[in-house]
Structure formats: C-alpha cells, structure tokens
Protein backbone atom coordinates (compact mmCIF):
# COMPACT_ATOMS: atom_id res chain seq x y z
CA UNK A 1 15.53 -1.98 -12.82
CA UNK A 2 14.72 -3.33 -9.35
CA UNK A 3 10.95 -2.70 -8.78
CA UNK A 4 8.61 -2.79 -5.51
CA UNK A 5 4.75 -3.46 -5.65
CA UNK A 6 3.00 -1.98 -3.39
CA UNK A 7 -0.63 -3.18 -3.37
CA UNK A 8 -3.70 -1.93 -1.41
CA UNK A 9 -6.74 -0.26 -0.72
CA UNK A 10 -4.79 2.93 0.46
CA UNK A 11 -8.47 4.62 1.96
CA UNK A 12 -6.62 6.58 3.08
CA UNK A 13 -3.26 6.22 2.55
CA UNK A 14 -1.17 7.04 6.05
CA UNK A 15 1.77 7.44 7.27
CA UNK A 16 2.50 3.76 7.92
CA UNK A 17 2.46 3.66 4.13
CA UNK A 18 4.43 6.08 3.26
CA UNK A 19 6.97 5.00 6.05
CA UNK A 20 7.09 1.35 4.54
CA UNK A 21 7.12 3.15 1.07
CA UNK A 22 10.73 4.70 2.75
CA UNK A 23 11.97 1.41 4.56
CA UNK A 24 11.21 -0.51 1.15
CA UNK A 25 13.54 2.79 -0.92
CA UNK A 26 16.24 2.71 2.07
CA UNK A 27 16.14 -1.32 1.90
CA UNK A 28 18.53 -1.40 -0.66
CA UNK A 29 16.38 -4.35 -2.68
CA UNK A 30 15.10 -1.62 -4.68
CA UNK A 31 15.06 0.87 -6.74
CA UNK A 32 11.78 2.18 -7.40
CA UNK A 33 8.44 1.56 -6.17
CA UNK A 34 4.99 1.38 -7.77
CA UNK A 35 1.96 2.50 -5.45
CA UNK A 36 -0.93 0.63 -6.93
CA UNK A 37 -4.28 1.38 -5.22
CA UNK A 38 -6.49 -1.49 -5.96
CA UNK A 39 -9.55 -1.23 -8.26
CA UNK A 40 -12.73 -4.05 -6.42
CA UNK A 41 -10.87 -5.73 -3.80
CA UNK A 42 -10.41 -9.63 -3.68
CA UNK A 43 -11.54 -9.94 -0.28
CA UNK A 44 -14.34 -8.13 -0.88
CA UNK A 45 -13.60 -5.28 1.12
CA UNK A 46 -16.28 -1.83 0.77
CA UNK A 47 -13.88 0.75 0.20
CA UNK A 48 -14.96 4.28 2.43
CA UNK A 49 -13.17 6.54 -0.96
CA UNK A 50 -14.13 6.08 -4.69
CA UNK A 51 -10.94 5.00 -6.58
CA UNK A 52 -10.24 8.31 -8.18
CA UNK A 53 -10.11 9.71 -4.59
CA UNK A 54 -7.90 7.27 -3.43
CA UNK A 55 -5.67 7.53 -6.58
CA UNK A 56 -5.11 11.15 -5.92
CA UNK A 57 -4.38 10.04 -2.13
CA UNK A 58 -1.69 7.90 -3.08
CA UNK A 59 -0.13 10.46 -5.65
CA UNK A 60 -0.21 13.45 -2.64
CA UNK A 61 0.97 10.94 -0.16
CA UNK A 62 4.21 9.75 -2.51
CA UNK A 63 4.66 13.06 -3.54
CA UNK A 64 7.48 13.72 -1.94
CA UNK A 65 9.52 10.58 -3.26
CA UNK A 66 9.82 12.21 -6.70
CA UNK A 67 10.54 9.11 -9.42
CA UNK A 68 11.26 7.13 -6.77
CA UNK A 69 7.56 6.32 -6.68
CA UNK A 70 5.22 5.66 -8.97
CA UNK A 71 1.61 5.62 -8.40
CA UNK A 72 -0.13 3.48 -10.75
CA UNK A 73 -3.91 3.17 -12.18
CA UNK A 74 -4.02 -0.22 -13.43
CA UNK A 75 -6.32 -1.75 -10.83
CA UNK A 76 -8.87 0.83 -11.80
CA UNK A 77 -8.99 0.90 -15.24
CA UNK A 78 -9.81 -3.12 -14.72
CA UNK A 79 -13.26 -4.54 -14.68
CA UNK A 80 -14.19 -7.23 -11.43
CA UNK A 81 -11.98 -7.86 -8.67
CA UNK A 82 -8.56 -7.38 -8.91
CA UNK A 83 -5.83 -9.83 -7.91
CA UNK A 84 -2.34 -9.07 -7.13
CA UNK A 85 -1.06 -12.18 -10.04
CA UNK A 86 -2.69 -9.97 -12.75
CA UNK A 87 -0.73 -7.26 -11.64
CA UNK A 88 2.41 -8.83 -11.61
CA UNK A 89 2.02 -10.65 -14.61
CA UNK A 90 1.17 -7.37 -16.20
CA UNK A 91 3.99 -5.91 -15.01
CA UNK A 92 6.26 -8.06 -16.15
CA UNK A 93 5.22 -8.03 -19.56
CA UNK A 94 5.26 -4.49 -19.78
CA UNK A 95 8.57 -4.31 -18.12
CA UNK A 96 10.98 -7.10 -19.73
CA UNK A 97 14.03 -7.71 -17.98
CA UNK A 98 12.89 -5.68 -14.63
CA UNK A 99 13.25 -7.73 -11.32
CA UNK A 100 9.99 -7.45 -9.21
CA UNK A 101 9.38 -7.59 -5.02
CA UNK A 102 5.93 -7.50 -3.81
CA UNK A 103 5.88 -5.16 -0.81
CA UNK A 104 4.24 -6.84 1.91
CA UNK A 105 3.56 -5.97 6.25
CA UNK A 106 4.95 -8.91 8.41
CA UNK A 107 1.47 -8.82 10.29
CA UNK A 108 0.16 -10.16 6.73
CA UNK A 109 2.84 -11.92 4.89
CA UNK A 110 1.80 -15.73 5.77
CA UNK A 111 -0.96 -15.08 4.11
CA UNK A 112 0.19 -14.96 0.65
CA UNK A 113 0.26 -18.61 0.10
CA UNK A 114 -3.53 -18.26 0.31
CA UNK A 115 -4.13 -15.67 -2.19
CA UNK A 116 -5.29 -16.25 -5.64
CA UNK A 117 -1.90 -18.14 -7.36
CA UNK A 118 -0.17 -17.25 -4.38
CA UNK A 119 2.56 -19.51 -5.02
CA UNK A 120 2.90 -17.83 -8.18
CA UNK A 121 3.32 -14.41 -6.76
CA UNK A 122 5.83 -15.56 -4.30
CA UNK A 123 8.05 -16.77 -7.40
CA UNK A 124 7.22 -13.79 -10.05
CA UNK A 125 7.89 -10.79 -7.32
CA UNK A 126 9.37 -12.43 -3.82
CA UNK A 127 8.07 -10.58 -0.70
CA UNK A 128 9.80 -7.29 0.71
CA UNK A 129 8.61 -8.39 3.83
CA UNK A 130 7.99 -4.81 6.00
CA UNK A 131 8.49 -5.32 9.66
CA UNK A 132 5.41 -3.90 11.50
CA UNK A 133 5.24 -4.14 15.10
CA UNK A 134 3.51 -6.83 16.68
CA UNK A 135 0.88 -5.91 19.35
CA UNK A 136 0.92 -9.08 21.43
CA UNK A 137 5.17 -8.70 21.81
CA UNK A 138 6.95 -6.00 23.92
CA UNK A 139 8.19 -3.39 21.77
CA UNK A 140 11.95 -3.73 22.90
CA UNK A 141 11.79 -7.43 21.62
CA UNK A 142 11.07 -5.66 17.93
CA UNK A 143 14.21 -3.66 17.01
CA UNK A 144 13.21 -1.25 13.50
CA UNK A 145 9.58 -2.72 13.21
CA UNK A 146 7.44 0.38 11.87
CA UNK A 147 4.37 1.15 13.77
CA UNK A 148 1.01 -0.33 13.35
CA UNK A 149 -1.27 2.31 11.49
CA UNK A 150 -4.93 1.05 10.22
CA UNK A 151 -6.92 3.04 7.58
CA UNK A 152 -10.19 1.18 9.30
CA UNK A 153 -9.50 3.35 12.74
CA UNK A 154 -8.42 6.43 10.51
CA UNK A 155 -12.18 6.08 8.58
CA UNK A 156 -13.70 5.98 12.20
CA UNK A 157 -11.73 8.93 13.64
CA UNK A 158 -12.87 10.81 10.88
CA UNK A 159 -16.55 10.17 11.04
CA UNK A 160 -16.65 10.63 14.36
CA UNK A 161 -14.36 14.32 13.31
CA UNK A 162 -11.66 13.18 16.10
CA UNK A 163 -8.08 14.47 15.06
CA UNK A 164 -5.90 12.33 13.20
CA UNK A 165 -2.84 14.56 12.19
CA UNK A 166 -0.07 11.97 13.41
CA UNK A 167 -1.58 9.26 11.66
CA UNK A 168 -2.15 11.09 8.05
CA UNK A 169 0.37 13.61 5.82
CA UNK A 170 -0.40 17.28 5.79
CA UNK A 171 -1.48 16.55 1.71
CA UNK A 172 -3.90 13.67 2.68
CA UNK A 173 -5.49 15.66 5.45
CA UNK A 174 -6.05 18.53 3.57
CA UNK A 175 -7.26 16.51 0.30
CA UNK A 176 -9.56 14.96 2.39
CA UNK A 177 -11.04 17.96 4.32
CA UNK A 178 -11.36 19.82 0.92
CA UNK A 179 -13.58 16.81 -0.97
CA UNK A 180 -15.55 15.88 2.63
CA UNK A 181 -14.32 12.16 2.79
CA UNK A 182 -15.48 9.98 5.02
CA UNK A 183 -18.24 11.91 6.81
C-alpha cells in the first residue's frame, strides 16, 4: 500500500483541503490517504473547534472519497503536543511494509527541515509536495497550483456571520451551523 499523511489543524477543514486531498488521490504516488487532524499543536496554535468537532469535520469533508480516505484519531487520543515524527513512526509500525508520503502545501514545504526530527520525516514519508498558488507571482506563471484557502480567514468570516459557501463543503457548512462554531 502507498499511503498519504495528511496532517493539520483542519478548523475547519475547506475546500483547499479536500482539493489537495484529490490532487494527492489523482497524483498517482498514492493510493490512499489518511486525514489526521492534530490533537495540541506543535506550534502552539489555539485551535477555534474542540478536536471532536474537528474530527467529525474532517470525516464530512472526506466523505465523499469513500476508502480512499481515511480520517484518523490518533493525534487526539495522545496526551501533549503532537508531532508529525510520532505519527509517522506510528504508522509505520502499525503498517509494515506500507510506503508513506507526507502531504505537504508548497507555501510550507521548506519548512520541514525545521520541524521536530524533520530530517527524519523527510526520509520515513518523503513530501507530496501540493502546489498552492503563490500570491506574490502572476497566476499564469503557476500552471495547476490549487488556490490559496486559509481556515484563519474562514474563522473570521464566520464570526463576523459573512458567507463563506465557496470556501467550505455543503457538509462542513451545515455541521457547523447546526453545533454554532465559531461564533
């Protein structure tokens, strides 16, 4: 089995995620691709959704991928902060033999040298490195780069009760409406 991570705080998840969760499926690279929402954030970021809520985010979201995607719990079910080496090496061991790529946006993929072991991650799952556009180049210069969607300006729309339909699934909208997240 050929297996994507994808990482992140998903609160909410959007469109751009589900739209890199398609570009990673239609890469060819893999074959399936696990969702995992993380649990306390290594960079110490407040997230605007408890975990459950974002965990049932994620699985509306995905839904439509069928086995194709996974959406997985482990991050949660973890005590402290949660770093994307635990995962992997987790992953591995529950999944012998199973090649791993860490799903990853262009805008953030330099990064990973930085993170926690990131050498480490780089070797254990190389980077599916998802083209997003770039804001400071002209968007004819960036042929198939998926656009830039941020869950920070989808929070503020929302607390401020400004529309965000193109930027969230029917599911997530609704799910979110129904529980009264971020308000």
């Amino acid at each position: 089995m050929r297996a994507g991570i994808f990482g992140g705080s998903f609160d909410p998840p959007h469109c751009g995620h589900v739209l890199a969760a398609l570009w990673a499926l239609e890469s060819g690279e893999i074959d399936r691709l696990l969702v995992i929402p993380v649990g306390c954030h290594a960079f110490g970021k407040k997230a605007g959704a408890s975990f459950d809520h974002r965990l049932v985010m994620c699985r509306v979201a995905f839904a439509r991928f069928g086995d194709h995607v996974v959406i997985d719990d482990r991050e949660g079910k973890r005590d402290g902060t949660t770093y994307a080496i635990d995962t992997i090496q987790e992953l591995i061991a529950a999944h012998p033999g199973w090649t791993w790529r860490y799903l990853v946006g262009s805008d953030v993929a330099a990064e990973i040298e930085s993170w926690r072991s990131g050498s480490e991650v780089v070797r254990l799952a190389p980077p599916l490195i998802v083209p997003r556009l770039d804001a400071t180049r002209p968007i004819a210069d960036q042929p198939g780069a998926l656009p830039l969607v941020s869950s920070t300006a989808i929070r503020a729309a929302l607390q401020r009760g400004d529309s965000t339909g193109h930027l969230l699934t029917a599911p997530v909208r609704e799910y979110i409406a129904a529980n009264g997240l971020y308000r």
